[in-house]
N, C-alpha and C. Protein backbone atom coordinates (compact mmCIF):
# COMPACT_ATOMS: atom_id res chain seq x y z
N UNK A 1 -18.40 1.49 -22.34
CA UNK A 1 -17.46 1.87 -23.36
C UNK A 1 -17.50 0.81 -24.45
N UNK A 2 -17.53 1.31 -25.84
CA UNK A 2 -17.77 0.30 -27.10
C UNK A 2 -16.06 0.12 -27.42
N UNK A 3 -15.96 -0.81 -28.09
CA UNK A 3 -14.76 -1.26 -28.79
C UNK A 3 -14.20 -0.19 -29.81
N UNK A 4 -15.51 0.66 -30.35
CA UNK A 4 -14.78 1.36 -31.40
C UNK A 4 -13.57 3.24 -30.45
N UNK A 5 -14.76 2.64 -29.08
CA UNK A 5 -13.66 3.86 -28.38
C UNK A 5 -12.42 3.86 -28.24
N UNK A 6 -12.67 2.50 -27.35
CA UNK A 6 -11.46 1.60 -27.29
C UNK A 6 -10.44 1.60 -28.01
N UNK A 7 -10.58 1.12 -29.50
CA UNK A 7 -10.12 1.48 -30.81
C UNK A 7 -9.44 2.47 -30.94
N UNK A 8 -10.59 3.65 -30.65
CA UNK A 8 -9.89 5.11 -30.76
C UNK A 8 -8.95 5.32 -30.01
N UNK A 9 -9.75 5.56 -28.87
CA UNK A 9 -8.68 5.63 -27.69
C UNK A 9 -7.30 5.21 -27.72
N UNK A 10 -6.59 3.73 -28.24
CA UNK A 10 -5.70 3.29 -28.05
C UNK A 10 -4.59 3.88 -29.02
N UNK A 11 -5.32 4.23 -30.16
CA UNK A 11 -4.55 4.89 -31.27
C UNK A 11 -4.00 6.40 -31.09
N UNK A 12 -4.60 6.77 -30.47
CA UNK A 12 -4.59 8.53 -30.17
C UNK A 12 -3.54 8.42 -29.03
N UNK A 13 -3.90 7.31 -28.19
CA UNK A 13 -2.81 7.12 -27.02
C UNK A 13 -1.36 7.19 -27.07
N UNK A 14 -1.26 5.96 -27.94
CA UNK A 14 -0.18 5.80 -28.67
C UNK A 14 0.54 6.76 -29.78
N UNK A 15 -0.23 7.58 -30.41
CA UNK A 15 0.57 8.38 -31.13
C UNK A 15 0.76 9.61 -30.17
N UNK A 16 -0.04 10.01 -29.48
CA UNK A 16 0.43 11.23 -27.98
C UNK A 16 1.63 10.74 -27.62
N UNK A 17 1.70 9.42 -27.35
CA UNK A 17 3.23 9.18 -26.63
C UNK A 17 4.43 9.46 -27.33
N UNK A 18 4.00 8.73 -28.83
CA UNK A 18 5.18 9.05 -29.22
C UNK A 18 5.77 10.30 -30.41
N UNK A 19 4.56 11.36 -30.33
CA UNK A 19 4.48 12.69 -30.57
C UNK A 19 5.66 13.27 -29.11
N UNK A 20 5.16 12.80 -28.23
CA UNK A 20 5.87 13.22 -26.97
C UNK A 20 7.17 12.56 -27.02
N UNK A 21 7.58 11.59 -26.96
CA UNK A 21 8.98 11.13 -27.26
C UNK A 21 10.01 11.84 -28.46
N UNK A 22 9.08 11.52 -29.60
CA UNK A 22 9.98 12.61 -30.49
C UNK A 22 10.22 14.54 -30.57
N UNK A 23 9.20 14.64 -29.58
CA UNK A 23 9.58 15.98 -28.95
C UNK A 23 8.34 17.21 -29.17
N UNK A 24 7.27 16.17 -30.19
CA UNK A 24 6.62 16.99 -30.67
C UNK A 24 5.35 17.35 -29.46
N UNK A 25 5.75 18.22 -29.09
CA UNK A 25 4.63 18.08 -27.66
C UNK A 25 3.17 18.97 -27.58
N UNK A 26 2.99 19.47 -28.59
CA UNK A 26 1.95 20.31 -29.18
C UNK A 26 0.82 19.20 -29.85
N UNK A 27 1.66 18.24 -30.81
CA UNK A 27 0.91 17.41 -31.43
C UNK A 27 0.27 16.12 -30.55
N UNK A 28 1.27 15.97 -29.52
CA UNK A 28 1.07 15.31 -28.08
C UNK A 28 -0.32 15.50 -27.54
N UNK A 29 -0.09 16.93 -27.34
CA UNK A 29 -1.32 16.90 -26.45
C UNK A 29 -2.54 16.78 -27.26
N UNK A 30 -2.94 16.98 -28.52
CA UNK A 30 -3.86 16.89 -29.02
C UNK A 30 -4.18 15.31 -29.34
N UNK A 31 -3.35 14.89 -29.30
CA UNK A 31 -3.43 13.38 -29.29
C UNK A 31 -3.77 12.43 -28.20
N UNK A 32 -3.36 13.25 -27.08
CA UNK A 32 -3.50 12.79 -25.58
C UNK A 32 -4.95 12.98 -25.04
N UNK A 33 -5.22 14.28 -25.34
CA UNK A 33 -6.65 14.77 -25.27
C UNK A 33 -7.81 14.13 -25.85
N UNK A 34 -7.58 13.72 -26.91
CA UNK A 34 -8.61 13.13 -27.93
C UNK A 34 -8.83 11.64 -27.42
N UNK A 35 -7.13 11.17 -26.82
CA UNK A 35 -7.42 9.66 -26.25
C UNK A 35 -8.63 9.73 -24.77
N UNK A 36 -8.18 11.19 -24.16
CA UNK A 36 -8.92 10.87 -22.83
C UNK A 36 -10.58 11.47 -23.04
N UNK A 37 -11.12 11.91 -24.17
CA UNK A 37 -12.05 11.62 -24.29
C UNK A 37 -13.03 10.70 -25.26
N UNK A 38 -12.17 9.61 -25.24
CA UNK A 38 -12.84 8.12 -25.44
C UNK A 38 -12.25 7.34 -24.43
N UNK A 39 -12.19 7.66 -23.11
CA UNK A 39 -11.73 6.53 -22.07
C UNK A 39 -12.41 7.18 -20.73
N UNK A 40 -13.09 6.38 -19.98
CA UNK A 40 -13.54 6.71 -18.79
C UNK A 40 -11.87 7.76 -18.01
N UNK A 41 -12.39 8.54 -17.05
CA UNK A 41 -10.56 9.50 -16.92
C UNK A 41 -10.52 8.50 -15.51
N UNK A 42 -11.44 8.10 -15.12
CA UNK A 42 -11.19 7.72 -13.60
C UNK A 42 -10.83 5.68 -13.71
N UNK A 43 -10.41 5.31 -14.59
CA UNK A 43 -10.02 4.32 -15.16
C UNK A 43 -8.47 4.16 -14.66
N UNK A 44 -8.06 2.75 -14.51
CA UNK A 44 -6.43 3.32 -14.56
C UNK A 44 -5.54 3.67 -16.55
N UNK A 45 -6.15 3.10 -17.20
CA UNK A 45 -5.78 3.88 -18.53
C UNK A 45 -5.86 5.76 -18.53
N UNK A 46 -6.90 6.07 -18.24
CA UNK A 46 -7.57 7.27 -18.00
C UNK A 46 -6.60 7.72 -17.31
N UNK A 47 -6.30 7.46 -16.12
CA UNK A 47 -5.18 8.19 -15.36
C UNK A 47 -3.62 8.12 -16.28
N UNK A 48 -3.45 7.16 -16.46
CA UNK A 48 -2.37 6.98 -17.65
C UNK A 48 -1.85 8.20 -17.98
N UNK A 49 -3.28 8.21 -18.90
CA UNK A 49 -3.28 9.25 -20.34
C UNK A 49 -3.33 10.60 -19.54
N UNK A 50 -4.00 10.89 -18.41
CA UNK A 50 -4.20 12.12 -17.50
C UNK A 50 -2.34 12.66 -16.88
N UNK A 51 -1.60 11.55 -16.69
CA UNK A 51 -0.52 11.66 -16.31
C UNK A 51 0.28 11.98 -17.54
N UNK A 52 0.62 11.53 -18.94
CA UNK A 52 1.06 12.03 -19.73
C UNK A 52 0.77 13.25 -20.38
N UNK A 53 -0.53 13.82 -19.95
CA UNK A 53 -0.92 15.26 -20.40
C UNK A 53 -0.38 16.15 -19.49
N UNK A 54 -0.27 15.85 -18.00
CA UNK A 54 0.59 16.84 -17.30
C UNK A 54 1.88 17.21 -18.19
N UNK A 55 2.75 15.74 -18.28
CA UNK A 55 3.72 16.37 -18.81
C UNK A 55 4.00 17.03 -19.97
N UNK A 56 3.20 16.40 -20.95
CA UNK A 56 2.72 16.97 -21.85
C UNK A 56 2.55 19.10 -21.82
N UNK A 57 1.52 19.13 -21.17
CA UNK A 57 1.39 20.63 -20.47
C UNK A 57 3.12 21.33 -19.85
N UNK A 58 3.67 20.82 -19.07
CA UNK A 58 4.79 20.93 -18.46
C UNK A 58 5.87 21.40 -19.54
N UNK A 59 5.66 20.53 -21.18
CA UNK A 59 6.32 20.47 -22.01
C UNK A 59 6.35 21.39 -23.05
N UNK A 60 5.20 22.27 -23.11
CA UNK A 60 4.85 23.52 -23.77
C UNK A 60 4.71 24.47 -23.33
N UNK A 61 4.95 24.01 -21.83
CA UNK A 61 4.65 25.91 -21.18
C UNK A 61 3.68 26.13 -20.35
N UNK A 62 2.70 25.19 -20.05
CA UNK A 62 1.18 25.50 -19.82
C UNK A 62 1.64 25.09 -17.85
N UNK A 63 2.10 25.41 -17.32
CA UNK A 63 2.73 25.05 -16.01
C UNK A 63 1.35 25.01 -14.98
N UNK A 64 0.77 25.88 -15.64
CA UNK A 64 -0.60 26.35 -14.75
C UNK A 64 -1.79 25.11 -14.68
N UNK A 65 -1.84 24.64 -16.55
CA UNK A 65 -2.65 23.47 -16.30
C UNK A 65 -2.12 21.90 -15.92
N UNK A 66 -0.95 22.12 -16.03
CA UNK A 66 -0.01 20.59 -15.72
C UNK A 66 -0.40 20.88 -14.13
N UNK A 67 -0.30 21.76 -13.20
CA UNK A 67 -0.32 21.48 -12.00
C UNK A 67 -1.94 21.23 -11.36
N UNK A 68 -2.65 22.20 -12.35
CA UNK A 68 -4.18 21.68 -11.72
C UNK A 68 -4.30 20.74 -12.44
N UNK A 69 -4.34 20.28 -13.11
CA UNK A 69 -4.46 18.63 -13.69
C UNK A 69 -3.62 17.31 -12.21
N UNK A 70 -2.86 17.78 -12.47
CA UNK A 70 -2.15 16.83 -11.59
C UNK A 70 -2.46 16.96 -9.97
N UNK A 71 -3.36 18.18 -9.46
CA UNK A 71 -3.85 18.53 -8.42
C UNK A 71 -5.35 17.62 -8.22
N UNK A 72 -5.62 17.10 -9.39
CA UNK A 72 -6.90 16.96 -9.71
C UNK A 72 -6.13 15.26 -9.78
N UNK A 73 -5.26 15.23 -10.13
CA UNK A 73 -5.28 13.37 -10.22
C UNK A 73 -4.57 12.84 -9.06
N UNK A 74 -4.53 13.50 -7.72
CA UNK A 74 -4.25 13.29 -6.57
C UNK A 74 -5.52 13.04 -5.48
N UNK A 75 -6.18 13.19 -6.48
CA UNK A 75 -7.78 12.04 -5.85
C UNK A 75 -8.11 11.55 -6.66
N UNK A 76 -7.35 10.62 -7.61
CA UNK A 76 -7.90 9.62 -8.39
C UNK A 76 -8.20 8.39 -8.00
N UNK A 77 -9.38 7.95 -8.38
CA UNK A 77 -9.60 6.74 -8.16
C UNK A 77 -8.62 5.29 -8.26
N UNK A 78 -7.61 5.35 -8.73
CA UNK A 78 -6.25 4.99 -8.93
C UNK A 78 -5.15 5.03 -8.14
N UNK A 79 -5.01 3.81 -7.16
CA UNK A 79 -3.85 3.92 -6.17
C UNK A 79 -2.63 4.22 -6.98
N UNK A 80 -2.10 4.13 -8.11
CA UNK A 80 -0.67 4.11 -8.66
C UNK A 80 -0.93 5.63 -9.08
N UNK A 81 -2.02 6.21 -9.57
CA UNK A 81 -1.89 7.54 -10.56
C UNK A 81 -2.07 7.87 -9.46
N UNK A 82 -2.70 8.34 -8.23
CA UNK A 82 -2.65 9.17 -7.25
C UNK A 82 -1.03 9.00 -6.93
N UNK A 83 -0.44 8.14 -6.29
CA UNK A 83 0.80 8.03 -5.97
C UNK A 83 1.82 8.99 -6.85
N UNK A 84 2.05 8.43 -8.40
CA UNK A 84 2.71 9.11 -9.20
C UNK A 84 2.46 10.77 -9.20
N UNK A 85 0.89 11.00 -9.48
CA UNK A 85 0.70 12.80 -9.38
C UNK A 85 1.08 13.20 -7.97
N UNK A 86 1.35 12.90 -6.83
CA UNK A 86 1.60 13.39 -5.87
C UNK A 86 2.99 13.60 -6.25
N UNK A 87 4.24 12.29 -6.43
CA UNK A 87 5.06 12.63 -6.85
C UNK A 87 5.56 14.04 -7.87
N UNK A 88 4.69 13.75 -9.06
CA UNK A 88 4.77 15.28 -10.10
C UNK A 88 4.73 16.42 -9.30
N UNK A 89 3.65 16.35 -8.83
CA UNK A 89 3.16 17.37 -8.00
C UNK A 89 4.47 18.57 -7.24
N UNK A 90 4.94 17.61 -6.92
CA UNK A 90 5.97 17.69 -5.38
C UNK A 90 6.99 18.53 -6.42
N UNK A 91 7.44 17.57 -8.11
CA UNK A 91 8.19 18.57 -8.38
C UNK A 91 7.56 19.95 -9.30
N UNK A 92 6.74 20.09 -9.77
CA UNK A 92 5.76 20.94 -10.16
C UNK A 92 6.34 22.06 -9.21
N UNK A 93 6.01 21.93 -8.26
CA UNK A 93 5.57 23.33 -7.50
C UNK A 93 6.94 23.76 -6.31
N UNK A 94 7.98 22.58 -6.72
CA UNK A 94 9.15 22.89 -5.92
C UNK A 94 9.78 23.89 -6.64
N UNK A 95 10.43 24.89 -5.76
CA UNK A 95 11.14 26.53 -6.07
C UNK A 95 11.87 26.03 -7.43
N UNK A 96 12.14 27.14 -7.58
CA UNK A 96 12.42 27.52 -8.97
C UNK A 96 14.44 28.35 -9.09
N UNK A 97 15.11 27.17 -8.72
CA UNK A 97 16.69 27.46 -8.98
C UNK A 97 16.90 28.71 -9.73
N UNK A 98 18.13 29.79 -9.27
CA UNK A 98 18.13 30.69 -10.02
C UNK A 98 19.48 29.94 -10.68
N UNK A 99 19.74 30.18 -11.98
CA UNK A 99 21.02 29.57 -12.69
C UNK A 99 21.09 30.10 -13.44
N UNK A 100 23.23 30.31 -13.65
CA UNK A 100 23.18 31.13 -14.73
C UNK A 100 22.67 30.52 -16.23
N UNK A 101 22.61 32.05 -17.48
CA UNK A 101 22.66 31.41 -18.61
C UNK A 101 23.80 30.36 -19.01
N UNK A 102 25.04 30.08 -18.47
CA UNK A 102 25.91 29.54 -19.30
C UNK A 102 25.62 27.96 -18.17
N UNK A 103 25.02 27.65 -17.52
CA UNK A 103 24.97 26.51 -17.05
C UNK A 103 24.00 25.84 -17.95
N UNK A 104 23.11 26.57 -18.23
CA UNK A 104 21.61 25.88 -19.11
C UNK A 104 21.91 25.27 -20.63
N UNK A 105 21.70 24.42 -21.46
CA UNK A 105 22.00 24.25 -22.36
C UNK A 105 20.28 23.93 -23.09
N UNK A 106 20.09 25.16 -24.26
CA UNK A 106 18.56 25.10 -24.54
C UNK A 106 18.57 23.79 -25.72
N UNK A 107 17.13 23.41 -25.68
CA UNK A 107 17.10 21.88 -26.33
C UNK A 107 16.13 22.49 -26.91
N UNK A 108 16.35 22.59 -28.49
CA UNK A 108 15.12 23.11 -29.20
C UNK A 108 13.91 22.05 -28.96
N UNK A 109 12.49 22.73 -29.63
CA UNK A 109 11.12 22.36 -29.68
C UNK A 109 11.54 21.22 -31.37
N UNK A 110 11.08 20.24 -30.96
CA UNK A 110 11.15 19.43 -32.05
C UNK A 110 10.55 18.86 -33.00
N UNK A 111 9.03 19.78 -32.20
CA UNK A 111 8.05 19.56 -33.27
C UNK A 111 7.86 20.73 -34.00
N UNK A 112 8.18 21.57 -34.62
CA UNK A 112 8.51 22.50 -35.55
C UNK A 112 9.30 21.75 -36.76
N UNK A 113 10.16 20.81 -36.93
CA UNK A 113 10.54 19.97 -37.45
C UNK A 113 9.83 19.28 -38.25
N UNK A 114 9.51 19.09 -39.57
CA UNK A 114 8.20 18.16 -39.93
C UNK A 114 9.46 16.60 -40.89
N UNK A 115 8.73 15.70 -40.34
CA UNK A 115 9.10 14.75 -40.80
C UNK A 115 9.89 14.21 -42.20
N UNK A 116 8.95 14.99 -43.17
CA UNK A 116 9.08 14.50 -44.43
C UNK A 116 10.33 15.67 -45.22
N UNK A 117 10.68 16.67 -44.78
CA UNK A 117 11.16 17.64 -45.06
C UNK A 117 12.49 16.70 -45.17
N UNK A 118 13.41 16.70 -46.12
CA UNK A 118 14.63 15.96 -46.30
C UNK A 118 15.77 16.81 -45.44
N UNK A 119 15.43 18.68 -46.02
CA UNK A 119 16.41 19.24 -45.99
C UNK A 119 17.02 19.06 -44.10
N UNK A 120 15.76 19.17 -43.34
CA UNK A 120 15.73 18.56 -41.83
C UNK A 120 16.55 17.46 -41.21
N UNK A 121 16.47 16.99 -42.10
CA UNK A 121 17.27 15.42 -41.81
C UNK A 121 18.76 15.21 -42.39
N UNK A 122 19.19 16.09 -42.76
CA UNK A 122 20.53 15.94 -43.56
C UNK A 122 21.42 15.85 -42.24
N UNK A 123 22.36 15.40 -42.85
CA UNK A 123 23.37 15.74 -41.49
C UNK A 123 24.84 16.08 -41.61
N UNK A 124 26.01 15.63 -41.70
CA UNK A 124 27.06 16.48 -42.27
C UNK A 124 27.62 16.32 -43.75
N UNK A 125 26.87 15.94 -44.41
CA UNK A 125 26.79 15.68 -45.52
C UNK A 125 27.91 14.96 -45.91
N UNK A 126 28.82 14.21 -45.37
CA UNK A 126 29.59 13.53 -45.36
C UNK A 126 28.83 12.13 -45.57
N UNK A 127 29.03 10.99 -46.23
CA UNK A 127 28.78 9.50 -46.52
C UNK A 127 29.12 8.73 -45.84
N UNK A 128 28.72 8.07 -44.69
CA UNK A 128 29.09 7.32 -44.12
C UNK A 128 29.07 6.10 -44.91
N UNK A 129 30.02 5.20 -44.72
CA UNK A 129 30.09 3.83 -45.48
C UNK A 129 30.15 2.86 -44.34
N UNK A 130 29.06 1.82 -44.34
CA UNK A 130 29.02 0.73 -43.32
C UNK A 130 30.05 -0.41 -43.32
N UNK A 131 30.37 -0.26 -41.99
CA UNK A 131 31.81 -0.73 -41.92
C UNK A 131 31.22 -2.58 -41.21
N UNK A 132 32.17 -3.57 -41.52
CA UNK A 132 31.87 -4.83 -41.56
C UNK A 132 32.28 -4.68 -39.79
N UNK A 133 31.68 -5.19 -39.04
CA UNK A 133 32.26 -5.25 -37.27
C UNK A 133 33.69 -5.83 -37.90
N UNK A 134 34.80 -5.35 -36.76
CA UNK A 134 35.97 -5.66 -36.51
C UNK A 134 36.05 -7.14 -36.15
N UNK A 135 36.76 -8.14 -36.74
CA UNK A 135 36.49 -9.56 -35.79
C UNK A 135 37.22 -9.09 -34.24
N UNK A 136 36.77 -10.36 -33.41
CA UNK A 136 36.60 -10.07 -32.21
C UNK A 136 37.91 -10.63 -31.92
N UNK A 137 38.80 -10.25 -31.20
CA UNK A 137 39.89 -10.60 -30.72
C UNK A 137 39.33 -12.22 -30.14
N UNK A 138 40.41 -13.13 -30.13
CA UNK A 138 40.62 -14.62 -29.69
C UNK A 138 40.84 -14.54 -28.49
N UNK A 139 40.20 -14.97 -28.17
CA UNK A 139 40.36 -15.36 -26.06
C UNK A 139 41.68 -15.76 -25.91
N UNK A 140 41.84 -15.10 -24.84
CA UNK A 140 43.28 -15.81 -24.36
C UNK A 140 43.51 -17.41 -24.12
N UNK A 141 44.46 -17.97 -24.83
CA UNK A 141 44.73 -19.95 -24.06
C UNK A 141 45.06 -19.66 -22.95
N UNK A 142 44.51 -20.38 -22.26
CA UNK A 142 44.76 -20.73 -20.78
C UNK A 142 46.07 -21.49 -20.72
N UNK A 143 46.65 -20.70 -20.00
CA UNK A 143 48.19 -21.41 -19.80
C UNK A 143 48.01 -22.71 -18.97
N UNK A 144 48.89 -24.23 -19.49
CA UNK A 144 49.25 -25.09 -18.65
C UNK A 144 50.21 -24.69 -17.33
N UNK A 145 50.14 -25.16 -16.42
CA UNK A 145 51.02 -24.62 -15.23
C UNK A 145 51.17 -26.34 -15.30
N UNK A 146 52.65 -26.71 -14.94
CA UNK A 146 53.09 -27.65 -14.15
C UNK A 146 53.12 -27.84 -12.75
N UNK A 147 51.98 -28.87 -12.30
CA UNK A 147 52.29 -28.70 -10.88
C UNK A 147 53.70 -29.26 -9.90
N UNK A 148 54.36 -29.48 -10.56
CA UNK A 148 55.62 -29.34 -9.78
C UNK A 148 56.19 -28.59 -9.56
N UNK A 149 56.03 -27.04 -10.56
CA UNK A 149 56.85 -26.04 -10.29
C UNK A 149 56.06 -25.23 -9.20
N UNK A 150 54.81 -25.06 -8.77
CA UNK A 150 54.10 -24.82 -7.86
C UNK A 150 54.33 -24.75 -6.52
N UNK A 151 54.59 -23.49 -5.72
CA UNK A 151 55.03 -23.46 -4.47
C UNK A 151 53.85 -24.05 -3.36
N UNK A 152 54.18 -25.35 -3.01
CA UNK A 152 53.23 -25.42 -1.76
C UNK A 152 53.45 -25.72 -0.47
N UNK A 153 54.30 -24.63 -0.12
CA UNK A 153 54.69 -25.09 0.98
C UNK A 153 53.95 -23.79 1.98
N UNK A 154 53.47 -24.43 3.45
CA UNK A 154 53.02 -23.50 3.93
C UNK A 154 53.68 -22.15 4.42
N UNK A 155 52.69 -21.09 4.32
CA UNK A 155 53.97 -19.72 4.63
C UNK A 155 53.28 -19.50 5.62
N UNK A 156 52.29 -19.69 6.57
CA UNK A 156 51.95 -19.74 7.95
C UNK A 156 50.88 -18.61 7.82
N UNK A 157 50.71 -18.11 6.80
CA UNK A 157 49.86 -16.65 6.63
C UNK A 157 48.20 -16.78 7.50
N UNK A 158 47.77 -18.09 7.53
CA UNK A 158 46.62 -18.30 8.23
C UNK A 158 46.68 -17.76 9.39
N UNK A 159 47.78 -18.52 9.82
CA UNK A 159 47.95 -18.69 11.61
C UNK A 159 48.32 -17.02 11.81
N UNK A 160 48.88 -16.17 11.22
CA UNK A 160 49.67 -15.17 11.30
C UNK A 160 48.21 -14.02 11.31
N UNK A 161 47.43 -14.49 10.62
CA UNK A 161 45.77 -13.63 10.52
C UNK A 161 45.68 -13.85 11.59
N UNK A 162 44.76 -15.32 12.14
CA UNK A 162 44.47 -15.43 13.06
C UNK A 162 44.22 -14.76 14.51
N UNK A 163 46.35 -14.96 14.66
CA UNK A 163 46.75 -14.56 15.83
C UNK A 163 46.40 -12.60 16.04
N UNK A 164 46.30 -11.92 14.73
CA UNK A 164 46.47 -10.41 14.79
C UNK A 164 44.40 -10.41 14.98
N UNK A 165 44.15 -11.12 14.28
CA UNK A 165 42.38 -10.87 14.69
C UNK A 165 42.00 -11.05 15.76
N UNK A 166 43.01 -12.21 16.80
CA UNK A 166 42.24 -12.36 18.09
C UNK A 166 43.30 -11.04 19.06
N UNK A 167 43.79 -11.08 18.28
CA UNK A 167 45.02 -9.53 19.54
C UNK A 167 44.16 -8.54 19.24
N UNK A 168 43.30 -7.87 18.11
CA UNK A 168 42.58 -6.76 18.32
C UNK A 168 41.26 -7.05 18.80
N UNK A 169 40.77 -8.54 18.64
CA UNK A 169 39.61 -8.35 19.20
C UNK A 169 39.78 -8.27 21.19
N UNK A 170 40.73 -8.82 21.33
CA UNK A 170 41.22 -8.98 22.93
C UNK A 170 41.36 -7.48 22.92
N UNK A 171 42.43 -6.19 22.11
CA UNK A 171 42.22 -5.19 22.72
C UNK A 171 40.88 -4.66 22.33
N UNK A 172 40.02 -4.90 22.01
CA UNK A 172 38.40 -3.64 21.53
C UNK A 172 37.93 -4.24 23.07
N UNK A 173 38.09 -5.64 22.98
CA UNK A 173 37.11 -6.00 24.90
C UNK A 173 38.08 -5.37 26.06
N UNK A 174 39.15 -5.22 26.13
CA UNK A 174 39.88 -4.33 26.96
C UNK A 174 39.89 -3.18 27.10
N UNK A 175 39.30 -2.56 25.74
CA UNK A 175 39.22 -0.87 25.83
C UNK A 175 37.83 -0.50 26.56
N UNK A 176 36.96 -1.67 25.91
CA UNK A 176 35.59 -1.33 26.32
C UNK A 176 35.05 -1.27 27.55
């Protein structure tokens, strides 16, 4: 592998991820894809990038190739990516909850959204004005106590434990 893959690779990586973080998961995978062919796949990067395309897949719908992908990185040359796709795996293909509509709350596709579009980004059109932090409330002074006014006289409370810890432990060996 040359440096300029490398290169590639790392850039395509990185913007798949965070195509995928901001929701855009279409643009993800094409980004993810392009990284894993400039990186050996049986690499632990390779598995990486093989593990973020499951979800990736998972994330658009493609359920069919997220699971043979991830069927396929459960003999990876990679003790951690085998581990993790077994994990996926497990939930991949676990049953399918029936639930009502009013439990579900749908989370639009967020890459339909394009960046530069202002009207996208507005928000209640209200002005927020940046407010200076509140100062922080003053610690409490630690009160002086006079130790003369201080009760120290013994109230026997030790001895009074004591005596009730060894009376139940005497009855648990008597019951037993």
């Amino acid at each position: 592998m040359n440096s300029e893959n490398l290169k590639l690779f790392e850039t395509e990586y990185i913007a798949g991820k965070q195509a995928f973080e901001r929701g855009q998961y279409s643009k993800s995978l094409h980004h993810l894809e392009t990284a894993l062919e400039n990186i050996n796949p049986n690499s632990r990067l390779g598995g990486e990038t093989q593990i973020w395309l499951v979800t990736a897949y998972q994330a658009i719908g493609k359920a069919q190739e997220a699971t043979a992908l991830c069927k396929k990185l459960t003999r990876h040359s990679y003790l951690q990516t085998r581990q993790q796709a077994k994990r996926i795996l497990a939930i991949l293909e676990a049953p399918v909850l029936k639930t009502q509509p009013e439990w579900v709350t749908k989370i639009p596709d967020l890459g339909a959204i394009s960046e530069s579009n202002a009207k996208d980004r507005r928000g209640s059109g209200l002005v927020s004005q940046v407010k200076s932090p509140s100062p922080k409330p003053k610690s409490p002074q630690l009160e002086v106590v006079d130790p003369s006014k201080v009760n120290t006289k013994d109230n026997q409370f030790v001895g009074v434990a004591l005596v009730l810890i060894i009376l139940t432990l005497s009855g648990l060996v008597l019951l037993s």
